[in-house]
Protein backbone atom coordinates (compact mmCIF):
# COMPACT_ATOMS: atom_id res chain seq x y z
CA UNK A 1 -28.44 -3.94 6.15
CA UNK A 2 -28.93 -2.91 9.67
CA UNK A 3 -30.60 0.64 10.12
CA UNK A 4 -30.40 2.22 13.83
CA UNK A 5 -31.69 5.41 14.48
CA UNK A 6 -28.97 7.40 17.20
CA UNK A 7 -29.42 11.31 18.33
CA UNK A 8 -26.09 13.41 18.44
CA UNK A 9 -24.27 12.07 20.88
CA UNK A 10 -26.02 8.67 20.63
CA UNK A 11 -23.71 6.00 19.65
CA UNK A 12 -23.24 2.08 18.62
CA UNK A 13 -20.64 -0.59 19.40
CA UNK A 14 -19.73 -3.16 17.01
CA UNK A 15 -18.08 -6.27 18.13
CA UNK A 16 -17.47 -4.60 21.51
CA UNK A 17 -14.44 -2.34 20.68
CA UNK A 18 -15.56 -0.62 17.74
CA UNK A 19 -17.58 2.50 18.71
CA UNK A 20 -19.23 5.11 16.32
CA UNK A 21 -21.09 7.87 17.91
CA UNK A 22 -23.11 10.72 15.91
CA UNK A 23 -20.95 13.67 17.03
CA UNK A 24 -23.48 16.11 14.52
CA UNK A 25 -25.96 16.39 11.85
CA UNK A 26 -26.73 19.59 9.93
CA UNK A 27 -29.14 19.78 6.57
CA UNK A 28 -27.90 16.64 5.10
CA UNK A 29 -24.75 15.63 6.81
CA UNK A 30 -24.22 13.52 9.62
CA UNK A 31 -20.69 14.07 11.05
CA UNK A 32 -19.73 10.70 13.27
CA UNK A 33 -16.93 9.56 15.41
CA UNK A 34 -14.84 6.09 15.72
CA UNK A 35 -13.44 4.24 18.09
CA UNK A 36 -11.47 1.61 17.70
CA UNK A 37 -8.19 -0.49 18.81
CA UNK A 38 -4.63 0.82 17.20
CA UNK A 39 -3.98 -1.39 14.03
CA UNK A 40 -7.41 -1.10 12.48
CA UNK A 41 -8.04 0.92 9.32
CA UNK A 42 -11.16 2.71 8.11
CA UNK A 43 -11.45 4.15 4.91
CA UNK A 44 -14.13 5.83 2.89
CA UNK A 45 -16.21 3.62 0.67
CA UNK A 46 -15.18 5.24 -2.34
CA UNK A 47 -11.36 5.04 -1.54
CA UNK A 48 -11.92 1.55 -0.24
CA UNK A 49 -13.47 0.56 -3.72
CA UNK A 50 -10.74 1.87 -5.69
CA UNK A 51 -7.65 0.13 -3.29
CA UNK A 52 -10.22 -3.48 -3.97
CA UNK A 53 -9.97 -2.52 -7.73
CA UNK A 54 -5.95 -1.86 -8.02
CA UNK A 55 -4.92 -4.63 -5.63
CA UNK A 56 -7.68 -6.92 -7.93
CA UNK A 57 -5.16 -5.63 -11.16
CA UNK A 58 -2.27 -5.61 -10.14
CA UNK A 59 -2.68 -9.63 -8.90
CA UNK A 60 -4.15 -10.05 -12.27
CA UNK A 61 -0.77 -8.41 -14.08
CA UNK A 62 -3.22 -6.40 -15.99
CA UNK A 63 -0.68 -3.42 -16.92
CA UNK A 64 0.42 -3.49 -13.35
CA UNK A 65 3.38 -0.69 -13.11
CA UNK A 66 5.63 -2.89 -10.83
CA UNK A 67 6.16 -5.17 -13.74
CA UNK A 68 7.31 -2.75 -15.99
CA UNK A 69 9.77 -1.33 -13.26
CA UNK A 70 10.97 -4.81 -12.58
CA UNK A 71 11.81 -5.62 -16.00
CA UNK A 72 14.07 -2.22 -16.38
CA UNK A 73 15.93 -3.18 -13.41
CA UNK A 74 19.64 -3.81 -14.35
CA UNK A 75 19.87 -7.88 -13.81
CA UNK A 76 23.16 -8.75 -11.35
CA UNK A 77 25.59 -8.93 -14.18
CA UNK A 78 25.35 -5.43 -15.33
CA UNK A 79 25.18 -3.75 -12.57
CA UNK A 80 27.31 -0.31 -11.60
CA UNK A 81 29.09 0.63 -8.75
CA UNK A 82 31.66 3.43 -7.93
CA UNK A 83 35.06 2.54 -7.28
CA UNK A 84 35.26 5.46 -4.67
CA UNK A 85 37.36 7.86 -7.08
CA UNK A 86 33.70 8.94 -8.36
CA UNK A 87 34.75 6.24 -11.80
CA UNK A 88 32.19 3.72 -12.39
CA UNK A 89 33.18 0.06 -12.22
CA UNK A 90 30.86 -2.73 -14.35
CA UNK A 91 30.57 -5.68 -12.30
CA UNK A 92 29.89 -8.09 -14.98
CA UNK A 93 30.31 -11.10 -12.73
CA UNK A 94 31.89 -13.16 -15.62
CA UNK A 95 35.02 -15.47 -16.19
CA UNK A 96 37.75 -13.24 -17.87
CA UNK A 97 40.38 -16.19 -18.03
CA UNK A 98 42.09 -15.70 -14.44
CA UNK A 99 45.02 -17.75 -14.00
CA UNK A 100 43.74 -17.07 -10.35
CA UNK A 101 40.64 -19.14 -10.99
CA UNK A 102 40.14 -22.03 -8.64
């Protein structure tokens, strides 16, 4: 770990477009600012742990909610539409027996 002492309004660059400058410090709290180019995301530790931990389940299919919504989906041959007179049709996507059938 790299420790660097900065005064407010003191700041450091990292990788020469990522700047983060020590706007204040009361008591125990150092408030700082970043800089950086459009497209980049920062995040709290904290937060960033947790979004590690649910991405790490959810590839893992460890009770991962998508599955469960995925499953209840209707599949393509039960699946409703309206016929425009507010009726529900069933598209059931089958052979009935057409003579039209080619």
């Amino acid at each position: 770990m790299l420790l660097i002492t900065r005064r407010p309004g003191e700041a450091i660059v990292i990788n020469g477009d990522i700047t983060v400058k020590v706007v204040d410090i009361r008591g125990g709290r150092v408030k700082l600012g970043f800089e950086f180019p459009q497209g980049n995301t920062v995040y709290r530790e904290e937060l960033f742990t947790k979004i590690q931990a649910e991405n790490k389940a959810a590839a893992l299919g460890s009770g991962a909610p998508l599955g469960d919504v995925l499953r209840r989906l209707p599949t393509s041959s039960t699946l409703t539409t309206t016929n425009g007179d507010g009726r529900d049709e069933h598209n059931n996507h089958h052979n009935h027996g057409s003579d039209d059938d080619e």
